[in-house]
Protein backbone atom coordinates (compact mmCIF):
# COMPACT_ATOMS: atom_id res chain seq x y z
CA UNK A 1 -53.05 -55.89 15.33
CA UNK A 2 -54.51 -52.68 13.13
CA UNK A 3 -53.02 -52.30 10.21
CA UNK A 4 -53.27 -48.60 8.27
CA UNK A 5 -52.27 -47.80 5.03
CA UNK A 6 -49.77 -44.29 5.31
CA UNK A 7 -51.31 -42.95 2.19
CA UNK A 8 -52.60 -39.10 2.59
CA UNK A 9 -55.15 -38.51 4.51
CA UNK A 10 -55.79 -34.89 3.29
CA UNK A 11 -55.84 -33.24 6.56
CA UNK A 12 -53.57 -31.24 7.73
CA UNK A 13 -52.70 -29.86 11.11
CA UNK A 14 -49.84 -26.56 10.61
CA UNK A 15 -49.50 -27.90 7.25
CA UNK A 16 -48.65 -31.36 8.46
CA UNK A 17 -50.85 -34.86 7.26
CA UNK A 18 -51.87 -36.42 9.99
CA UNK A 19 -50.60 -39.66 8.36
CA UNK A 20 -47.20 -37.97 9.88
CA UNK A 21 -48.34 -38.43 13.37
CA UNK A 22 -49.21 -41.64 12.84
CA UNK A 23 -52.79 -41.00 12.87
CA UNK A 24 -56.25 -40.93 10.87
CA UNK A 25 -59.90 -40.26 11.52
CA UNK A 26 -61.89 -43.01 13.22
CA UNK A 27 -64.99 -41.39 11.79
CA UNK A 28 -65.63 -38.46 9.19
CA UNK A 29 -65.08 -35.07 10.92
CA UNK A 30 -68.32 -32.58 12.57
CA UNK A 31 -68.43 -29.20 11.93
CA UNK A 32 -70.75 -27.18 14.03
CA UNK A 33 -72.45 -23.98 12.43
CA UNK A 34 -71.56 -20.43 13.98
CA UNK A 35 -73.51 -18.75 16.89
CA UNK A 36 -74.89 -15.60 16.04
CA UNK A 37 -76.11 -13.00 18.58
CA UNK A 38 -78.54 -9.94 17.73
CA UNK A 39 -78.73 -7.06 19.52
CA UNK A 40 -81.65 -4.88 18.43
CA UNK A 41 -84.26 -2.50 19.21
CA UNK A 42 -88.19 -2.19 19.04
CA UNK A 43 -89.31 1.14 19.83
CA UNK A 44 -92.58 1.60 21.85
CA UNK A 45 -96.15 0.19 19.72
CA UNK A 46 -93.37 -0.28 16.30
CA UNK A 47 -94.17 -2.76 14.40
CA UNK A 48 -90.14 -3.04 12.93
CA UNK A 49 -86.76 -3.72 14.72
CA UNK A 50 -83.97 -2.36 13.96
CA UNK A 51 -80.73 -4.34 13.94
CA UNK A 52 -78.25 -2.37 16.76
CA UNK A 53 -75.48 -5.38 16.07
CA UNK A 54 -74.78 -8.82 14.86
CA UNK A 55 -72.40 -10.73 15.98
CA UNK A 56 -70.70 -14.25 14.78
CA UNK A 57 -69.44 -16.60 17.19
CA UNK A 58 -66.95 -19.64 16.56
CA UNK A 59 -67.36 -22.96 13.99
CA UNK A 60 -66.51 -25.79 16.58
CA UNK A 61 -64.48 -28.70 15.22
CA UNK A 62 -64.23 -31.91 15.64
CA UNK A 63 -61.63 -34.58 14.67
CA UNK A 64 -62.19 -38.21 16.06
CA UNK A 65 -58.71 -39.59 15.47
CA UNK A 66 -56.72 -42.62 16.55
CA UNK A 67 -52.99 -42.86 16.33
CA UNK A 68 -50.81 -46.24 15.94
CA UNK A 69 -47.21 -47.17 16.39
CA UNK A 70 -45.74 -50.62 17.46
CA UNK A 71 -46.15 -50.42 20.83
CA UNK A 72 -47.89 -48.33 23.86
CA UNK A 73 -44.71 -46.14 24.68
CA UNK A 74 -44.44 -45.36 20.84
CA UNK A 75 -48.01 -44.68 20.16
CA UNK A 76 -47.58 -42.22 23.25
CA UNK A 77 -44.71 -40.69 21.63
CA UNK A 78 -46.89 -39.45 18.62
CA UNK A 79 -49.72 -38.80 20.28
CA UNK A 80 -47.48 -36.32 22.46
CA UNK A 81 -46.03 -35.38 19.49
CA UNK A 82 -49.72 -33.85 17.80
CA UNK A 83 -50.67 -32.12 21.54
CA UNK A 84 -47.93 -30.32 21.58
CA UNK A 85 -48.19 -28.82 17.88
CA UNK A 86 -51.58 -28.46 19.14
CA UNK A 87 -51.08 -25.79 21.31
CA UNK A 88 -51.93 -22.23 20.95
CA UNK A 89 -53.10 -21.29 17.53
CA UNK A 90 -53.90 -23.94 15.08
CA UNK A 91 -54.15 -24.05 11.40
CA UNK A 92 -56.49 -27.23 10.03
CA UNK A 93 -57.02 -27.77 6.73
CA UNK A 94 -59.63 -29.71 6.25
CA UNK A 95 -61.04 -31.97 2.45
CA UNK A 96 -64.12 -29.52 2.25
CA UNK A 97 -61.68 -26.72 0.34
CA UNK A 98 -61.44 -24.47 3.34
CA UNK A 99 -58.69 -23.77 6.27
CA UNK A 100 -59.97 -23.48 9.70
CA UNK A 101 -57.84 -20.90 12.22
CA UNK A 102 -58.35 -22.72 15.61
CA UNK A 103 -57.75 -23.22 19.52
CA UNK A 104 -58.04 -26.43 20.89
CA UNK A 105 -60.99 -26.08 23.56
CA UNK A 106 -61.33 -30.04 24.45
CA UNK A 107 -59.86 -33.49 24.36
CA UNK A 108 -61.33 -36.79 25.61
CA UNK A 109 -59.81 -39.44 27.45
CA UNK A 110 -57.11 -41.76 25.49
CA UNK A 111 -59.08 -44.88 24.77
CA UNK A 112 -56.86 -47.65 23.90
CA UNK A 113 -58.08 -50.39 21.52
CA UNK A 114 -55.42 -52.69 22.10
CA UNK A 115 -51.09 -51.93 23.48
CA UNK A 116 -50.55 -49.97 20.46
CA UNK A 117 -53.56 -48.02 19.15
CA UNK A 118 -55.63 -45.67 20.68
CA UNK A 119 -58.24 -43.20 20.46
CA UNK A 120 -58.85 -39.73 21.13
CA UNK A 121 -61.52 -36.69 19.80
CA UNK A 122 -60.07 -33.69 19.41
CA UNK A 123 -62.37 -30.27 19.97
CA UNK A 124 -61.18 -27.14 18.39
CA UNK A 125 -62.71 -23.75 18.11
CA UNK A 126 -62.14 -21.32 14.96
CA UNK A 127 -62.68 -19.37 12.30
CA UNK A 128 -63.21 -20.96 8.52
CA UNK A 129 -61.23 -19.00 5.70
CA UNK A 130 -59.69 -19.85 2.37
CA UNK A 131 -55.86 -20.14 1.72
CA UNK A 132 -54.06 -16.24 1.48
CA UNK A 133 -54.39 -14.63 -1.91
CA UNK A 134 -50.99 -12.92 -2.60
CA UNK A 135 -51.49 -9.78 -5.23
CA UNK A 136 -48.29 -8.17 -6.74
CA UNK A 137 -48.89 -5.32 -9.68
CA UNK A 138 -47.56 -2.02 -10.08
CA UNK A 139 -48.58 1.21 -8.46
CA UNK A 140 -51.61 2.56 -8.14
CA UNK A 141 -53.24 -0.84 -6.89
CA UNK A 142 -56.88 -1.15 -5.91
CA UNK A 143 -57.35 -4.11 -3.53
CA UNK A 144 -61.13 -5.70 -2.23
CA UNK A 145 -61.79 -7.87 0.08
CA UNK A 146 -63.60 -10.93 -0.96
CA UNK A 147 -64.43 -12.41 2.26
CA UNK A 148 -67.61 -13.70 3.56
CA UNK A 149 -67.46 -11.68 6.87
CA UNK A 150 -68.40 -8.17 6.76
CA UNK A 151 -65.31 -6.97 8.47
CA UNK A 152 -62.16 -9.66 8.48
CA UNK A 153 -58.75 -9.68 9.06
CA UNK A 154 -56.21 -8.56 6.04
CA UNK A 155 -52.75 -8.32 6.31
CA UNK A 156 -50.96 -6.04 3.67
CA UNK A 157 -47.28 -6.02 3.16
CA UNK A 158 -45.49 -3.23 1.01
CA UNK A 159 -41.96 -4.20 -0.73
């Protein structure tokens, strides 16, 4: 029988440890690097280009985990447990210092490594960002975006 230490495992799926599901990574994590399409223009006997558009694609994640409990109907139980807070949007937090927002886009087959542990990669599909930064002065308040993307999300709420 595996035996696991339940110690943090410092990642974090919705802001739960995946030492709460029972589970850890079977093997250190892959990110992939974005996609990036170019759409430009050459004019007739130019020697330049000039960029029309550029636009980033989506980091691709993935987590091979396995999950443990004392027996196969357990083990299924958790592993149930982390699809379904898998589904729709996802937040991961991952040791490198960033948060990734995230769909899952692929799972492999359960392998099971003996009645009660079993193995499974996990492909998700996101965005990397850094935790929310909250600002609260008084009026007139100048706020700039520090983001690595050219244009990105901001939410702004007004008390």
């Amino acid at each position: 029988m595996f035996s696991y230490p339940l110690g943090r495992t410092n990642v974090y799926i919705n802001n739960r440890d995946l030492s709460e599901y029972y589970a850890k990574l079977s093997t250190n994590y892959h990110i992939s690097g974005y996609t990036l399409t170019n759409s430009y223009h050459q004019g007739p006997s130019r020697s330049s280009i000039l960029l029309l558009r550029q636009t980033y694609g989506l980091l691709s994640i993935t987590l091979p985990l396995e999950f443990w409990a004392q027996d196969k109907e357990a083990t299924m139980a958790r592993l149930a447990a982390f699809n379904g807070d898998c589904g729709g949007q996802v937040e991961i937090t991952l040791p490198d210092g960033f948060s990734y927002t995230c769909l899952l886009s692929e799972t492999t087959e359960t392998e099971w490594l003996n009645d009660a542990w079993c193995a499974v990669d996990y492909t998700f599909v996101g965005i990397r960002h850094r935790a929310p930064v909250e600002i609260s002065k008084a009026s007139p308040l100048r706020i700039r975006n520090s983001g690595t993307w050219p244009r990105n999300d901001c939410i702004i709420t007004v008390k």
